[in-house]
N, C-alpha and C. Protein backbone atom coordinates (compact mmCIF):
# COMPACT_ATOMS: atom_id res chain seq x y z
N UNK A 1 99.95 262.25 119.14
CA UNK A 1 99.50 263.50 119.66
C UNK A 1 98.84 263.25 121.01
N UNK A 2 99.41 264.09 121.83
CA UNK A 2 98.19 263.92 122.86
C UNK A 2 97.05 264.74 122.79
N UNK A 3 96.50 263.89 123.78
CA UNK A 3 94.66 264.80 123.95
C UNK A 3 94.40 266.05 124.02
N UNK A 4 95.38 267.19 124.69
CA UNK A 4 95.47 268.15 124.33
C UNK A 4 96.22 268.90 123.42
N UNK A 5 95.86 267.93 122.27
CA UNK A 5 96.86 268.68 121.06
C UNK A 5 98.10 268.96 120.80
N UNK A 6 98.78 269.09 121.85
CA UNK A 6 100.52 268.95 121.78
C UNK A 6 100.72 267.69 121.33
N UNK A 7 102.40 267.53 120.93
CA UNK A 7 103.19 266.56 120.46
C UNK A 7 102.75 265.98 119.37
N UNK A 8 102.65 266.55 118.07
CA UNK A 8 101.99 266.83 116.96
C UNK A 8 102.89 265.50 116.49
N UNK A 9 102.66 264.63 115.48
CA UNK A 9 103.68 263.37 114.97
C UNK A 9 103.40 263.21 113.35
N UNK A 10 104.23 263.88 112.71
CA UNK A 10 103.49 262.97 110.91
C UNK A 10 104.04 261.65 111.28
N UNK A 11 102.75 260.90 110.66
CA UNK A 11 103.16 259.37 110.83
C UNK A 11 103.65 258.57 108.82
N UNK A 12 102.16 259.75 107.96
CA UNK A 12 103.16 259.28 106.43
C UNK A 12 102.81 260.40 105.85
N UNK A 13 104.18 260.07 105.23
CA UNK A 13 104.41 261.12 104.03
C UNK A 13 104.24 260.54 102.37
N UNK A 14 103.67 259.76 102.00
CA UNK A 14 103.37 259.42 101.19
C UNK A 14 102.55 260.13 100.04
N UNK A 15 102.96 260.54 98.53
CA UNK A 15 102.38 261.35 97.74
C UNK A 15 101.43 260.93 97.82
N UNK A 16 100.58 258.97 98.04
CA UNK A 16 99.55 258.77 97.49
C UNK A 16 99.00 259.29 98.48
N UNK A 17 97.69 258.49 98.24
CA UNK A 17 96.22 258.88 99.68
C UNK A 17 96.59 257.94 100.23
N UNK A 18 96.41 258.56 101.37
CA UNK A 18 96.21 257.66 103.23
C UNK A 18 94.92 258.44 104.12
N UNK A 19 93.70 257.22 103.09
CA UNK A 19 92.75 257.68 103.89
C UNK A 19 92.34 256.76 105.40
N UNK A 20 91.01 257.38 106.03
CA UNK A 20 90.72 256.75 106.97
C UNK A 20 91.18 255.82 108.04
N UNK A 21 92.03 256.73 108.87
CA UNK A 21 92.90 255.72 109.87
C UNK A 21 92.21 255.94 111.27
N UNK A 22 92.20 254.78 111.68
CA UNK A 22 91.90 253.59 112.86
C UNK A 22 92.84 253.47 114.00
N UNK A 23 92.52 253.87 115.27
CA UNK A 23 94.04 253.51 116.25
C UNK A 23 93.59 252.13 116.37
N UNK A 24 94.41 251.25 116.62
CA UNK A 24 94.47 249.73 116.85
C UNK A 24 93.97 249.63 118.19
N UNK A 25 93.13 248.60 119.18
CA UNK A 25 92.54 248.67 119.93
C UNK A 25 93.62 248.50 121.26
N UNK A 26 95.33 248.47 121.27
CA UNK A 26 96.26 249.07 122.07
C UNK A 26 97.17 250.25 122.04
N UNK A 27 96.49 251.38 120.83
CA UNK A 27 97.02 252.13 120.77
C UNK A 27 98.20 252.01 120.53
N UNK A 28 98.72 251.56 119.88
CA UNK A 28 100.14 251.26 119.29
C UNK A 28 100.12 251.24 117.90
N UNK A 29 99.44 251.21 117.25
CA UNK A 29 99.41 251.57 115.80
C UNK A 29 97.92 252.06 115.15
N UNK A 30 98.42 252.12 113.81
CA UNK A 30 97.04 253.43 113.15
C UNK A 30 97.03 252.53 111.60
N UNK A 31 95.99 251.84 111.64
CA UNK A 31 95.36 251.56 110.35
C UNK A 31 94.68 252.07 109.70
N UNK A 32 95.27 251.97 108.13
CA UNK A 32 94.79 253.04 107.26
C UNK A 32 94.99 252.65 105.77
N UNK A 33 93.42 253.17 104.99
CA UNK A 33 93.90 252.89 103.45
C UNK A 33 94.60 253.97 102.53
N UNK A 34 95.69 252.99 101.47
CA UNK A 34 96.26 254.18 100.96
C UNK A 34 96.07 252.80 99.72
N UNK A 35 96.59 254.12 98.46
CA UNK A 35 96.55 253.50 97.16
C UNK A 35 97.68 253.66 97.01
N UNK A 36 99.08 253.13 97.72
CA UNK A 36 100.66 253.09 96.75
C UNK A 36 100.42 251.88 96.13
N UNK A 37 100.80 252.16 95.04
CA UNK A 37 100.77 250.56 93.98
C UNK A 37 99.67 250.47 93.40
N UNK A 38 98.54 251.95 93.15
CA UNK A 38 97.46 251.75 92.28
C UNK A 38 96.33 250.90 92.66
N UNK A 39 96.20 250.02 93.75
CA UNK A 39 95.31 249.58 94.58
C UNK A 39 95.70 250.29 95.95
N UNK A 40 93.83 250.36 96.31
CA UNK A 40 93.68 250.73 97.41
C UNK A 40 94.61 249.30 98.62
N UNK A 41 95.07 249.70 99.91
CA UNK A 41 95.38 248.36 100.50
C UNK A 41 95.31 249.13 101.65
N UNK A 42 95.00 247.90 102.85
CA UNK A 42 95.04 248.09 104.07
C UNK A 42 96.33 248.06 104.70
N UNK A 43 97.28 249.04 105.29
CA UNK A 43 98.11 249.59 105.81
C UNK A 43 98.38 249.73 107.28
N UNK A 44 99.06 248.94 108.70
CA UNK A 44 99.31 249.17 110.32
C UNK A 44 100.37 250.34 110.06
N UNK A 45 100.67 251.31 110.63
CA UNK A 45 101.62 251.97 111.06
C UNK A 45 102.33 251.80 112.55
N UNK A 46 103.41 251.14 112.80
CA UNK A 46 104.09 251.36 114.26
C UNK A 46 103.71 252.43 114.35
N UNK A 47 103.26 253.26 115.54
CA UNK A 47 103.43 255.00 115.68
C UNK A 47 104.90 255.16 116.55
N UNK A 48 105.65 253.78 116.97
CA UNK A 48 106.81 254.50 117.92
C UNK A 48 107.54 254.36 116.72
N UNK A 49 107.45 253.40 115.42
CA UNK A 49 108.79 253.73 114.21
C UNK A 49 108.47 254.20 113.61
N UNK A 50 106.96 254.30 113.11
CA UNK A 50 106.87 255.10 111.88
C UNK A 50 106.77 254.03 110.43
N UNK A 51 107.17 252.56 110.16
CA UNK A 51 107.12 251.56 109.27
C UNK A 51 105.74 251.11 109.38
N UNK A 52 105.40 251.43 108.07
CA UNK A 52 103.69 251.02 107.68
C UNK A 52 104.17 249.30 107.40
N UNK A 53 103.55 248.79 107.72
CA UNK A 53 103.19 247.13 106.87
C UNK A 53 101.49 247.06 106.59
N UNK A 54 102.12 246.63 105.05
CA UNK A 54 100.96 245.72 104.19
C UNK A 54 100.34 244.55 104.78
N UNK A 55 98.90 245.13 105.17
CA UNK A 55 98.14 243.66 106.18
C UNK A 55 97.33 243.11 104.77
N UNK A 56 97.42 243.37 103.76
CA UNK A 56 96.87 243.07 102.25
C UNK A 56 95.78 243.63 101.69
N UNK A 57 95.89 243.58 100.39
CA UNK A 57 95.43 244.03 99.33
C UNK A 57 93.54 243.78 99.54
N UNK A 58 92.76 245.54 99.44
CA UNK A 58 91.81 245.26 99.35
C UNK A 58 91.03 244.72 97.97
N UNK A 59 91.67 245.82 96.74
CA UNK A 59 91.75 245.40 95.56
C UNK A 59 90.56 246.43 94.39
N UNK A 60 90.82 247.38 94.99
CA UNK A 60 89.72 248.71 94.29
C UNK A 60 90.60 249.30 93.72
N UNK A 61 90.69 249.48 91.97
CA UNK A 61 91.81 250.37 91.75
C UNK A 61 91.94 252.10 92.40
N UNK A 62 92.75 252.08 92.40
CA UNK A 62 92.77 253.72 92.66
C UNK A 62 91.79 254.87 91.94
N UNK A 63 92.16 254.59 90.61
CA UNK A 63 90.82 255.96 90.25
C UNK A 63 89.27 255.06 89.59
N UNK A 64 89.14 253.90 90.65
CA UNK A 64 87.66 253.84 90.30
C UNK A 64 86.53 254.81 90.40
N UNK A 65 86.61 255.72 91.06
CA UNK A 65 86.08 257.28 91.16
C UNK A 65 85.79 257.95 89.89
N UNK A 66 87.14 258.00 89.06
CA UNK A 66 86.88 258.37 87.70
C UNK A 66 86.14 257.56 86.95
N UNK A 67 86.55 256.13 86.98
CA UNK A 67 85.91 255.22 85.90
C UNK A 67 84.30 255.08 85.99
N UNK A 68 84.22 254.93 86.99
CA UNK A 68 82.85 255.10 87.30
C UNK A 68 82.03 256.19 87.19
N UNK A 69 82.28 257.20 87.87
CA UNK A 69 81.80 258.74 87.12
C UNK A 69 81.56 259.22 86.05
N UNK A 70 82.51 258.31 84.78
CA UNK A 70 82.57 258.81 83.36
C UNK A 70 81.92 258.01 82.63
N UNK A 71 80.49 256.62 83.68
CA UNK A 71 80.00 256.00 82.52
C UNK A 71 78.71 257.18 82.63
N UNK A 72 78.44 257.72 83.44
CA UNK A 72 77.45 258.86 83.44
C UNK A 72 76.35 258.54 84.25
C-alpha cells in the first residue's frame, strides 16, 4: 500500500491468525505470527510474491488462551 492509502495488496489469506506484522527493515517483506499447524510460528512474507516462509517455530499452542482461561 502506499502512504496514501492507494494500491491496497492482501498479502494472506490464510483461515488461521496472522497476527502482528513487522515491515522488515528494507521494506521488502512483512513478518508476522500465525498459528497454521496449531503452533503459533514466525512467518517473512515476499510482498513482491506473496510466499510466506517459516523463519521457525515459536512454540505456544494455538488455543493457549483457552487453556489458560479455563483454569480460572
Amino acid at each position: 500500500m502506499r502512504s496514501d492509502g492507494t494500491e491496497v495488496k492482501q498479502l494472506t489469506d490464510s483461515p488461521d491468525a496472522d497476527l502482528e506484522p513487522v515491515w522488515s527493515p528494507d521494506g521488502t517483506g512483512l513478518a508476522f505470527a500465525s498459528n497454521r499447524g496449531g503452533f503459533f510460528e514466525v512467518l517473512l512474507i515476499d510482498v513482491a510474491s506473496g510466499d510466506p516462509v517459516k523463519t521457525g517455530q515459536v512454540g505456544i499452542p494455538s488455543d493457549w488462551r483457552q487453556t489458560e482461561g479455563s483454569k480460572g
